[in-house]
Each structure stands twice: as structure tokens, then as C-alpha cells.
PDB file of N, CA and C in Angstrom:
ATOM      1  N   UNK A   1       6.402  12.108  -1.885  1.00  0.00           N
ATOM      2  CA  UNK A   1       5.140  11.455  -1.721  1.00  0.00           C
ATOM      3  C   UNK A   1       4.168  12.458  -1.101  1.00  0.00           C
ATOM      4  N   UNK A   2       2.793  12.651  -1.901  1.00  0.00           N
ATOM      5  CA  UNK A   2       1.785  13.454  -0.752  1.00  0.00           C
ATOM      6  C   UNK A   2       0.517  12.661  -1.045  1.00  0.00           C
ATOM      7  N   UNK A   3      -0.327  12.972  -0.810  1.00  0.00           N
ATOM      8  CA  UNK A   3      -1.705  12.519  -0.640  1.00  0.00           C
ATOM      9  C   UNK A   3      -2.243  12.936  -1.898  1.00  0.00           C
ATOM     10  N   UNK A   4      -3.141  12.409  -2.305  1.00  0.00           N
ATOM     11  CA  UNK A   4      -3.722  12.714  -3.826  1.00  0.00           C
ATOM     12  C   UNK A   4      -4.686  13.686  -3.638  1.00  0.00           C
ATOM     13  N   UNK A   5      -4.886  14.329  -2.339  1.00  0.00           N
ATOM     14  CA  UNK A   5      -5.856  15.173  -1.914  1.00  0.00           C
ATOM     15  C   UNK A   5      -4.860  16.462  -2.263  1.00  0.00           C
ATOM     16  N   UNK A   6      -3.878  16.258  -1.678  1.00  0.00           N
ATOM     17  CA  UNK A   6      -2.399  17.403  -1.907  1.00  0.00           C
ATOM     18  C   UNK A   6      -2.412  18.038  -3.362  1.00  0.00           C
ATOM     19  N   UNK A   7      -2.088  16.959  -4.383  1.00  0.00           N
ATOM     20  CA  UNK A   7      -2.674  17.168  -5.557  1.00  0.00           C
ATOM     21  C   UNK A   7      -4.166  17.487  -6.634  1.00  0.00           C
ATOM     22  N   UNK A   8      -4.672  17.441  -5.552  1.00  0.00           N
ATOM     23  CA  UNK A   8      -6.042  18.101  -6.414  1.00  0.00           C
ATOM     24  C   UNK A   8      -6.967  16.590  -6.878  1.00  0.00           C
ATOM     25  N   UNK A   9      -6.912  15.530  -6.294  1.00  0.00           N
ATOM     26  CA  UNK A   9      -7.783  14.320  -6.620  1.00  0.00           C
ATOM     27  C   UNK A   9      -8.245  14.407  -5.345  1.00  0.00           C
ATOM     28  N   UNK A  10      -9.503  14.093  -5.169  1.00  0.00           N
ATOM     29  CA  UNK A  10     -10.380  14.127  -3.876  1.00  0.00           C
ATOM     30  C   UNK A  10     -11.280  12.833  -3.858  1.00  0.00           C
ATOM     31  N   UNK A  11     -10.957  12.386  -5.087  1.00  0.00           N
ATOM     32  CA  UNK A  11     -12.391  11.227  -5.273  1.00  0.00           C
ATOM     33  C   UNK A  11     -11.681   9.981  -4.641  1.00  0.00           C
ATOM     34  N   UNK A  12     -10.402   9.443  -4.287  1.00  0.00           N
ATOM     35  CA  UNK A  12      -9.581   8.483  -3.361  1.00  0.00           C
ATOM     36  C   UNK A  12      -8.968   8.872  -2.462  1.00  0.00           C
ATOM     37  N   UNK A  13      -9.826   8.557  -0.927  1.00  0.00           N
ATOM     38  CA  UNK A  13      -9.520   9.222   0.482  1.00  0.00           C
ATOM     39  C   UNK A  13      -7.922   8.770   0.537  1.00  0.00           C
ATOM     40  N   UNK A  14      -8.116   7.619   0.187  1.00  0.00           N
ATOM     41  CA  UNK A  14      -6.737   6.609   0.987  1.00  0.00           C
ATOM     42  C   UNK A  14      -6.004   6.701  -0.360  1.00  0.00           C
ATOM     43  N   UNK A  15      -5.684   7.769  -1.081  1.00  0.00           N
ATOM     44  CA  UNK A  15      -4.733   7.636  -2.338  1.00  0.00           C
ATOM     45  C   UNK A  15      -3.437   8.636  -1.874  1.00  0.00           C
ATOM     46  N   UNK A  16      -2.228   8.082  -2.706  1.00  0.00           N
ATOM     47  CA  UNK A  16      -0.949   8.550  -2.821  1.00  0.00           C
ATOM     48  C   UNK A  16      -0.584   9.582  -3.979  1.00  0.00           C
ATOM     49  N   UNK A  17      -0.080  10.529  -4.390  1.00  0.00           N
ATOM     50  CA  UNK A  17       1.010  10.739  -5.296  1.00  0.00           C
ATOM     51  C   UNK A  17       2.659  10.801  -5.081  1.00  0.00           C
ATOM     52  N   UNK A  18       3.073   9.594  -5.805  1.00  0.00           N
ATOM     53  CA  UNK A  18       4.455   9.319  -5.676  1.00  0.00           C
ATOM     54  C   UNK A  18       5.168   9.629  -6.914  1.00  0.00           C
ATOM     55  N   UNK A  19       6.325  10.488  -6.823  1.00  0.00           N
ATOM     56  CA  UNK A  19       7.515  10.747  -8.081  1.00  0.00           C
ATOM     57  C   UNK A  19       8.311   9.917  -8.171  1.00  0.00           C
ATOM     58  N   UNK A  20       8.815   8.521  -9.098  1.00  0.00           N
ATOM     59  CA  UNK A  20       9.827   7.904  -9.522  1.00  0.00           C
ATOM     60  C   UNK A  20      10.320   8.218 -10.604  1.00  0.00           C
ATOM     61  N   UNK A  21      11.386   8.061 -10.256  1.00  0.00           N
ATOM     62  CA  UNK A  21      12.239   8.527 -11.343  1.00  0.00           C
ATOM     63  C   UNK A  21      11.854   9.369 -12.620  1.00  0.00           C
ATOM     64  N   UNK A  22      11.517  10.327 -12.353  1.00  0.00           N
ATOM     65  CA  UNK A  22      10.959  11.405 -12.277  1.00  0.00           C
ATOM     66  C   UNK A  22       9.566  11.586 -12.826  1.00  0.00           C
ATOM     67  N   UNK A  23       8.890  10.156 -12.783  1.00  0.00           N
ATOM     68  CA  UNK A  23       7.252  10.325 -13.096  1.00  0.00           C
ATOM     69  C   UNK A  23       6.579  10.181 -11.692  1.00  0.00           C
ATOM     70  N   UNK A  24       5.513  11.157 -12.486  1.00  0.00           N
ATOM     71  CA  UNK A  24       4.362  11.147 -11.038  1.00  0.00           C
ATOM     72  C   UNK A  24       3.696   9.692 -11.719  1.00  0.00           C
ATOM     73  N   UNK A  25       2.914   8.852 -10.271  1.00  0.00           N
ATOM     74  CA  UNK A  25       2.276   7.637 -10.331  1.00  0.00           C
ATOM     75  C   UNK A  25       1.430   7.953  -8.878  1.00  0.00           C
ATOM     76  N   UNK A  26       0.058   7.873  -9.272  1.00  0.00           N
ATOM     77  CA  UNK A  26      -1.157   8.200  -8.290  1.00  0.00           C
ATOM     78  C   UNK A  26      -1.167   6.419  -8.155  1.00  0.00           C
ATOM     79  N   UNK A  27      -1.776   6.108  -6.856  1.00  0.00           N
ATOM     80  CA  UNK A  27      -1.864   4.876  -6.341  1.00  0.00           C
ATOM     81  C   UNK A  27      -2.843   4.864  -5.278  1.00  0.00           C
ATOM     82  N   UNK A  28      -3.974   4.268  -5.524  1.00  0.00           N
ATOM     83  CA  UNK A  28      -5.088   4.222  -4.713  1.00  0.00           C
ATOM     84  C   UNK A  28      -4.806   2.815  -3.550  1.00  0.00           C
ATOM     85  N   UNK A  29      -5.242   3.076  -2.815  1.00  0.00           N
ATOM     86  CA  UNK A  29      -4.486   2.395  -1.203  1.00  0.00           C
ATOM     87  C   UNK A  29      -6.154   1.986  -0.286  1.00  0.00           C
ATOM     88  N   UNK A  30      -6.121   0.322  -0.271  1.00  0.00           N
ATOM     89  CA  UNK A  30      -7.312   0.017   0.246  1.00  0.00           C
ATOM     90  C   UNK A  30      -7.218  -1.012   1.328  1.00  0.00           C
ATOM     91  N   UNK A  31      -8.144  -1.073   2.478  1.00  0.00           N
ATOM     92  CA  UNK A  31      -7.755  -1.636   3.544  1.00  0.00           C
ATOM     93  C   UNK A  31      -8.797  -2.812   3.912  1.00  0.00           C
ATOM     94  N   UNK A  32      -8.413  -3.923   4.646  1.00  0.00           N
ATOM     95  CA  UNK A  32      -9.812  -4.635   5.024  1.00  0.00           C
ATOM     96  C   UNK A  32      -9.507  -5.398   6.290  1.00  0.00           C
ATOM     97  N   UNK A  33     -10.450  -5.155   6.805  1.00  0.00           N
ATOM     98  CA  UNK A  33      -9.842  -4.961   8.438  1.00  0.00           C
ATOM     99  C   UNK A  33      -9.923  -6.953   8.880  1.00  0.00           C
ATOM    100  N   UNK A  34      -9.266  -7.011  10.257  1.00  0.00           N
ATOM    101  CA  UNK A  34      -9.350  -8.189   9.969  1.00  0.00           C
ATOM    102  C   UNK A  34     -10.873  -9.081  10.683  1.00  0.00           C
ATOM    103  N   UNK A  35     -10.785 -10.206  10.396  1.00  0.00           N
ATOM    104  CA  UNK A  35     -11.881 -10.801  11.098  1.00  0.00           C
ATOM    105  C   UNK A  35     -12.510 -10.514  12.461  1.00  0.00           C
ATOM    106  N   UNK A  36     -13.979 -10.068  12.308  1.00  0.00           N
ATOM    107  CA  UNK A  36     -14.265  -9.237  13.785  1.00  0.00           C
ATOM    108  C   UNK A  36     -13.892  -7.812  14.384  1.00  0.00           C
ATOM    109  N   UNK A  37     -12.915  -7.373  13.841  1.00  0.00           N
ATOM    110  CA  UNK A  37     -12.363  -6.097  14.091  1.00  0.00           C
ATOM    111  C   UNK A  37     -13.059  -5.058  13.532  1.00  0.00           C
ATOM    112  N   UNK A  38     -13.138  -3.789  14.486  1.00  0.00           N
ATOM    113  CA  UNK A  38     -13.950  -2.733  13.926  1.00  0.00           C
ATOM    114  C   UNK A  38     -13.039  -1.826  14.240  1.00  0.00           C
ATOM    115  N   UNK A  39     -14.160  -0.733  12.992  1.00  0.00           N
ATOM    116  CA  UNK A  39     -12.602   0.392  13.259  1.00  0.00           C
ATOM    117  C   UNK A  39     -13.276   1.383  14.695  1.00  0.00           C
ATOM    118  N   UNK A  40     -14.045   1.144  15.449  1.00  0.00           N
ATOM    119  CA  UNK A  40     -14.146   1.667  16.506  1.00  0.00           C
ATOM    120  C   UNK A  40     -13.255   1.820  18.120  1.00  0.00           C
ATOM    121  N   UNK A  41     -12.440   1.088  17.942  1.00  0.00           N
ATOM    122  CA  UNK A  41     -11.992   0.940  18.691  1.00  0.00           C
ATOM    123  C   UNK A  41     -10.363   1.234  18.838  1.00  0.00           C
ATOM    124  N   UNK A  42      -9.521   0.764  19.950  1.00  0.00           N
ATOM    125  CA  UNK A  42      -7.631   1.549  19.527  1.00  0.00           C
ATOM    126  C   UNK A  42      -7.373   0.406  18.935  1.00  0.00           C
ATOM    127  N   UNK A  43      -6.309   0.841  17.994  1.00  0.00           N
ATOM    128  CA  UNK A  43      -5.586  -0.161  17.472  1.00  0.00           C
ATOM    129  C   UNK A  43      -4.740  -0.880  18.017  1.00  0.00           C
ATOM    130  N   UNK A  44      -4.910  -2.252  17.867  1.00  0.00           N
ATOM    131  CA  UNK A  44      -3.528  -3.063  18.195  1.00  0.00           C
ATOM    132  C   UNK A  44      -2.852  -3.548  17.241  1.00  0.00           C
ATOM    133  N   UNK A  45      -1.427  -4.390  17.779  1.00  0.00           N
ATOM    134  CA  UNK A  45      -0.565  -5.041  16.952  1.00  0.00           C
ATOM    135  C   UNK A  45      -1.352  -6.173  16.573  1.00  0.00           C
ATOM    136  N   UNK A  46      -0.390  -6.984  15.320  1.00  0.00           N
ATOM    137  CA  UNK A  46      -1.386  -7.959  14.808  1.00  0.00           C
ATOM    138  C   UNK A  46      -1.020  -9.386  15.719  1.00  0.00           C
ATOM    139  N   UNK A  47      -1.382 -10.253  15.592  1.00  0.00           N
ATOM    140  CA  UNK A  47      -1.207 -11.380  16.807  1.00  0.00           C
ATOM    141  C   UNK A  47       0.304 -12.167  15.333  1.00  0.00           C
ATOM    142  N   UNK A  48       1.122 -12.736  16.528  1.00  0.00           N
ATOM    143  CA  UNK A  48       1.885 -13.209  15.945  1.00  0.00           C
ATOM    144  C   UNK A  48       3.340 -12.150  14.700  1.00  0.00           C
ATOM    145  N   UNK A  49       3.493 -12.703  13.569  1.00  0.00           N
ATOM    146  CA  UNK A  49       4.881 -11.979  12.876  1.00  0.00           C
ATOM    147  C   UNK A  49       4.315 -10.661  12.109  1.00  0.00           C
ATOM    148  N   UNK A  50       4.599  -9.799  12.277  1.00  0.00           N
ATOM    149  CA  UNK A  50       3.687  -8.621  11.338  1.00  0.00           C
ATOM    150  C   UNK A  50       4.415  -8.814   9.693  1.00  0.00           C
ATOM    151  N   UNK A  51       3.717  -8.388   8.834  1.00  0.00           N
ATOM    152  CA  UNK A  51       3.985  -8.289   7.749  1.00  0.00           C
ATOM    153  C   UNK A  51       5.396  -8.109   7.584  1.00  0.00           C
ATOM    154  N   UNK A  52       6.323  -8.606   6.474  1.00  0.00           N
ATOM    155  CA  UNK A  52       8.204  -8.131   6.069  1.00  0.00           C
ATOM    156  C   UNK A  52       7.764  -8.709   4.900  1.00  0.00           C
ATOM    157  N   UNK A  53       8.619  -7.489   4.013  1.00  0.00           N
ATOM    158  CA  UNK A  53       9.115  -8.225   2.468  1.00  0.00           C
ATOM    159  C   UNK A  53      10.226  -7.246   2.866  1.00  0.00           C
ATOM    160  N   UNK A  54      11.131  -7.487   0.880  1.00  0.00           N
ATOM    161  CA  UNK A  54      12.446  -6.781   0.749  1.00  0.00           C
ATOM    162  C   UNK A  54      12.098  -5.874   0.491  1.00  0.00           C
ATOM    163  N   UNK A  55      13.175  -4.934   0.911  1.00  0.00           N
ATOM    164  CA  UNK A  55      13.026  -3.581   0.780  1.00  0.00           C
ATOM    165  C   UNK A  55      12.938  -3.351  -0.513  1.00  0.00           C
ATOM    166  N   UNK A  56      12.260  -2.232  -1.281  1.00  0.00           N
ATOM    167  CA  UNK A  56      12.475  -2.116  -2.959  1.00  0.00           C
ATOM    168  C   UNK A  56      13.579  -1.445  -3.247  1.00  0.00           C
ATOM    169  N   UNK A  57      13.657  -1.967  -4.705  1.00  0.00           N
ATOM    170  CA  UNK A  57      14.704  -1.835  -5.531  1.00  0.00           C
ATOM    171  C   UNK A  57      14.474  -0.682  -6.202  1.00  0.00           C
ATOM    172  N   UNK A  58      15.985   0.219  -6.905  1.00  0.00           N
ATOM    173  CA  UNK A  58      15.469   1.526  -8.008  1.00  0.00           C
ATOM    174  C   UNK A  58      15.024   0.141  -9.085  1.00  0.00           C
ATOM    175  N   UNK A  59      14.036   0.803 -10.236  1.00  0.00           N
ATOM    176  CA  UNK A  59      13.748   0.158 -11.456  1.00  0.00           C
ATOM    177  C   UNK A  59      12.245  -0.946 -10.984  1.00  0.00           C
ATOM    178  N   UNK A  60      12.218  -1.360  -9.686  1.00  0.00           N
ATOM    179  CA  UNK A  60      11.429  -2.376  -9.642  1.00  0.00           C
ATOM    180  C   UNK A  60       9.617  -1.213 -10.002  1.00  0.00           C
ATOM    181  N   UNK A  61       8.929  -2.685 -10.441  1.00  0.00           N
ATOM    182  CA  UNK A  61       7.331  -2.010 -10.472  1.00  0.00           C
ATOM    183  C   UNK A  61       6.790  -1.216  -9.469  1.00  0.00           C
ATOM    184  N   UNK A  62       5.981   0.095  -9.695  1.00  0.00           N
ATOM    185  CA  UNK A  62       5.130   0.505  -8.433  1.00  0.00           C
ATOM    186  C   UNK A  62       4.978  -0.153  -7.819  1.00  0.00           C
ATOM    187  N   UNK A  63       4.284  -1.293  -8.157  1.00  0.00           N
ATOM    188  CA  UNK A  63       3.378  -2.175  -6.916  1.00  0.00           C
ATOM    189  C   UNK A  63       4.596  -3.018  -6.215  1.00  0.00           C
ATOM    190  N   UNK A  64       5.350  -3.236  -6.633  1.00  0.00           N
ATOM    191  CA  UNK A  64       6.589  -4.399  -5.810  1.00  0.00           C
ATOM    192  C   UNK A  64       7.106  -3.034  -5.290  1.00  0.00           C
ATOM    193  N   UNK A  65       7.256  -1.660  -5.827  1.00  0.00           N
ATOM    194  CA  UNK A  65       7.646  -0.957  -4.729  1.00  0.00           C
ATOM    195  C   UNK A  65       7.396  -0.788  -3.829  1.00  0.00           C
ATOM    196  N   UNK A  66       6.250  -0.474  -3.397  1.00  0.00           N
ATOM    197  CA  UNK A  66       5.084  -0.146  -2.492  1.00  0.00           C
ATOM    198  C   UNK A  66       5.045  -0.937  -1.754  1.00  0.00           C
ATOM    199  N   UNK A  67       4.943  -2.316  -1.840  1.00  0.00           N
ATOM    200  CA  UNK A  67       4.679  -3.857  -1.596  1.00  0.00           C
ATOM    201  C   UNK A  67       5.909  -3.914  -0.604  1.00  0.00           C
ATOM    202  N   UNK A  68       7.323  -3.416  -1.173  1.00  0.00           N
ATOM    203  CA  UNK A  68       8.551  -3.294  -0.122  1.00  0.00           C
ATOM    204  C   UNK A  68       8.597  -2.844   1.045  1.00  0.00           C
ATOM    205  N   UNK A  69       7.931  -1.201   0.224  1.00  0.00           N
ATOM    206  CA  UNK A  69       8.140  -0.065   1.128  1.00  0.00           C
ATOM    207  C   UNK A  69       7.410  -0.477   2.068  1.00  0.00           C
ATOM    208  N   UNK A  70       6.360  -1.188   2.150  1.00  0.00           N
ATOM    209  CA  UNK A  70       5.202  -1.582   3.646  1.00  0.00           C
ATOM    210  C   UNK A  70       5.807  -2.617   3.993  1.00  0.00           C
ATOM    211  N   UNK A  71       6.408  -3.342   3.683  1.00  0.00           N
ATOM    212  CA  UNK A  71       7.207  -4.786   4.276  1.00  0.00           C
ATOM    213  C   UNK A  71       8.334  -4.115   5.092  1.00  0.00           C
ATOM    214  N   UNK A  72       8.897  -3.770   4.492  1.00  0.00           N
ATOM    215  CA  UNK A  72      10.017  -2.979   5.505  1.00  0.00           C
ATOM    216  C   UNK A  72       9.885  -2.583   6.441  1.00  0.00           C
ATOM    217  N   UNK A  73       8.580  -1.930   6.156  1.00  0.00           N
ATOM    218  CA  UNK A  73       9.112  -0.942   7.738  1.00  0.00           C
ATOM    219  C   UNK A  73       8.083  -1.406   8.859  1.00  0.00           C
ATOM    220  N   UNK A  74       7.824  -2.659   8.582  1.00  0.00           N
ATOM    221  CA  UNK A  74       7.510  -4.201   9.598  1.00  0.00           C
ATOM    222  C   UNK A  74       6.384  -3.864  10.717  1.00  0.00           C
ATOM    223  N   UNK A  75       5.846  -2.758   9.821  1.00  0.00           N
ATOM    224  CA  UNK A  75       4.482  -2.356  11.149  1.00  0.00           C
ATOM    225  C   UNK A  75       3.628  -3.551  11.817  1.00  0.00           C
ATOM    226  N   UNK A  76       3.921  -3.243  13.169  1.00  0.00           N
ATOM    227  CA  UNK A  76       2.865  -4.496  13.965  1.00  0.00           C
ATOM    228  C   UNK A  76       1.470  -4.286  13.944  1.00  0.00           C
ATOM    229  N   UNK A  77       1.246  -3.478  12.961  1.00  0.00           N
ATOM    230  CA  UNK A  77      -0.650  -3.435  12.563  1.00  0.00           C
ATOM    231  C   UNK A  77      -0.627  -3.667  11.694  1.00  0.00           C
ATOM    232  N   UNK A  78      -0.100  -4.226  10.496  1.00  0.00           N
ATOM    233  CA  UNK A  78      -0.027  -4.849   9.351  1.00  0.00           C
ATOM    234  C   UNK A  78       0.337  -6.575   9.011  1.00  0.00           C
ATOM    235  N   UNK A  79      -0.806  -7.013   8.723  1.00  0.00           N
ATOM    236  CA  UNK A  79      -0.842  -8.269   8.902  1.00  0.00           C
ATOM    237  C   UNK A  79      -0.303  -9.087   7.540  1.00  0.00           C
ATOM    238  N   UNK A  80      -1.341  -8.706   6.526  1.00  0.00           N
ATOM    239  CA  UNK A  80      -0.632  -9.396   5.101  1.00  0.00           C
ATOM    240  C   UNK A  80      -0.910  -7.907   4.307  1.00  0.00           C
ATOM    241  N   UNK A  81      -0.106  -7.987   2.982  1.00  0.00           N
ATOM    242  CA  UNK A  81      -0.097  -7.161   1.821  1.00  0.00           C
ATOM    243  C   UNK A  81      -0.105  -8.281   0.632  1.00  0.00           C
ATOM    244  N   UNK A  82      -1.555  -7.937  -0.210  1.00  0.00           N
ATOM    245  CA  UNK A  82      -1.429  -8.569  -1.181  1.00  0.00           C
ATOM    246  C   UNK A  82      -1.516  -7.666  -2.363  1.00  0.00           C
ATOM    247  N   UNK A  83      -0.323  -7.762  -3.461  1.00  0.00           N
ATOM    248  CA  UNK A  83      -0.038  -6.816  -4.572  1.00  0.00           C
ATOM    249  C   UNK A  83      -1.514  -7.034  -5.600  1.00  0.00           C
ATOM    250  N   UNK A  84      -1.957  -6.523  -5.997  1.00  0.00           N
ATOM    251  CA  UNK A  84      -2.895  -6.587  -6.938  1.00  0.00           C
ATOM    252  C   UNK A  84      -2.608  -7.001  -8.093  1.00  0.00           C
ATOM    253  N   UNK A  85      -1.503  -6.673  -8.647  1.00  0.00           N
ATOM    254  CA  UNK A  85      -1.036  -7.635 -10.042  1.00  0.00           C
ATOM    255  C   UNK A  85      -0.506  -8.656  -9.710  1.00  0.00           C
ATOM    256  N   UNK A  86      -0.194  -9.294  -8.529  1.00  0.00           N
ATOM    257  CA  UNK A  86       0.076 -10.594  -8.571  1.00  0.00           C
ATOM    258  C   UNK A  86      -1.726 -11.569  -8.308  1.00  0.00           C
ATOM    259  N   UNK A  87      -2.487 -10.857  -8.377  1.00  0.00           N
ATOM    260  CA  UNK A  87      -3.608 -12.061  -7.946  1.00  0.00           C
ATOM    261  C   UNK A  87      -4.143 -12.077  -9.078  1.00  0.00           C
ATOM    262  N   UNK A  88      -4.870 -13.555  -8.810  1.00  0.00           N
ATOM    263  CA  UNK A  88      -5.614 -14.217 -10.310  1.00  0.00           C
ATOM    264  C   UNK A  88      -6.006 -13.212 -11.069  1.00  0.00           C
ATOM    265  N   UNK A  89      -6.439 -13.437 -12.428  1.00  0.00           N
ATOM    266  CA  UNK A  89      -6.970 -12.787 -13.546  1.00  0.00           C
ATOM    267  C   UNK A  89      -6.347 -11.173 -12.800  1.00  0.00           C
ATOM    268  N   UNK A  90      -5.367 -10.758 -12.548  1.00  0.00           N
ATOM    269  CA  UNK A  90      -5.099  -9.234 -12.229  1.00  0.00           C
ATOM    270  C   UNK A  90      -5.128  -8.176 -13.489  1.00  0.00           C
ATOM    271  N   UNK A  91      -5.607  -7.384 -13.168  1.00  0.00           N
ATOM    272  CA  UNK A  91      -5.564  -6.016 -14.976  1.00  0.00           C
ATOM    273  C   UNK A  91      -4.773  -5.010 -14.026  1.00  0.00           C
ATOM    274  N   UNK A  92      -3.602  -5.129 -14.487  1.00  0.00           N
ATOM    275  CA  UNK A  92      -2.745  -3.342 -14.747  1.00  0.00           C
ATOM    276  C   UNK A  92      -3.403  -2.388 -15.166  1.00  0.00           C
ATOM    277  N   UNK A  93      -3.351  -1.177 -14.291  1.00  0.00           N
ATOM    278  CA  UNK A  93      -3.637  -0.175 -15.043  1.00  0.00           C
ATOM    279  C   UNK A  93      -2.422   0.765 -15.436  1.00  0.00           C
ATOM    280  N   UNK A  94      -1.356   1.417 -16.294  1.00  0.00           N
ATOM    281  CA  UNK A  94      -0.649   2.350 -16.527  1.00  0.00           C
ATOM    282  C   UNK A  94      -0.960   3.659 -17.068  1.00  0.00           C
ATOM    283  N   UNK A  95      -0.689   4.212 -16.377  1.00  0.00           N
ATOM    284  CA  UNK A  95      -1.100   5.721 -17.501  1.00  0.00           C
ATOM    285  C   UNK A  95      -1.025   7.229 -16.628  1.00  0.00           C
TER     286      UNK A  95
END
């Protein structure tokens, strides 16, 4: 995994390049802070259960990967993760 900056894309601050099984997959990564919160200030934990899903699977989709990989590792500044192909009218992009 490096930063898409690592790779020579500069135009997505908050982007990834990840190798699965042996394809590269760039993944742009976006945040929205929560109600009232600014990014001026230190960070805290989130009030109450922080974000968990299952860990990912080999074979599963980028996004349910990804979606794991941040559930797992149960950061207390992470409140919800919502996959982008699971929400209404969602468009995949592959390529």
C-alpha cells in the first residue's frame, strides 16, 4: 500500500495505491467530520462504540476490503464507514 502521491497521482490528497492479488487498484479516501467538529483542534475518540466490521476476506471486493480493513482495526476516531457501492443509486467505477 502507498499513497497515490508515491505513485505519481497528485490530484487525490487522501488517495491510496493498493496491490491485490497482483493488481494495482487506486482508491480515493474521503472524510466528513462529525457534527460541530472542526479540524482545528486535537483529536478525540468518538463518544460511545467506535466503528468494527469483519476483517476482509482474500477474493472479497475492494470496497468490502477496505470497509474490513478500517473495521478491524476498531479506531476510536472512527465513527461510521459507509461503502459507496452499497448506497442508493451507487455507480462502480473499475478500471
Amino acid at each position: 500500500m502507498q499513497s497515490l502521491a508515491d505513485v505519481g497521482v497528485t490530484k487525490y490528497p487522501f488517495g491510496l495505491s493498493v496491490t491485490r492479488g497482483g493488481r494495482e487498484e487506486r482508491w480515493q479516501i474521503m472524510h466528513q467530520l462529525a457534527d460541530g467538529e472542526r479540524d482545528s483542534h486535537e483529536d478525540r475518540g468518538v463518544d460511545g462504540t467506535p466503528f468494527t466490521a469483519p476483517v476482509p476476506q482474500p477474493g472479497d471486493d475492494a470496497d468490502v476490503w477496505l470497509y474490513g480493513a478500517i473495521g478491524a482495526a476498531e479506531c476510536t476516531e472512527i465513527n461510521r464507514v459507509e461503502r459507496w457501492a452499497a448506497r442508493p443509486k451507487a455507480r462502480r467505477r473499475q478500471g
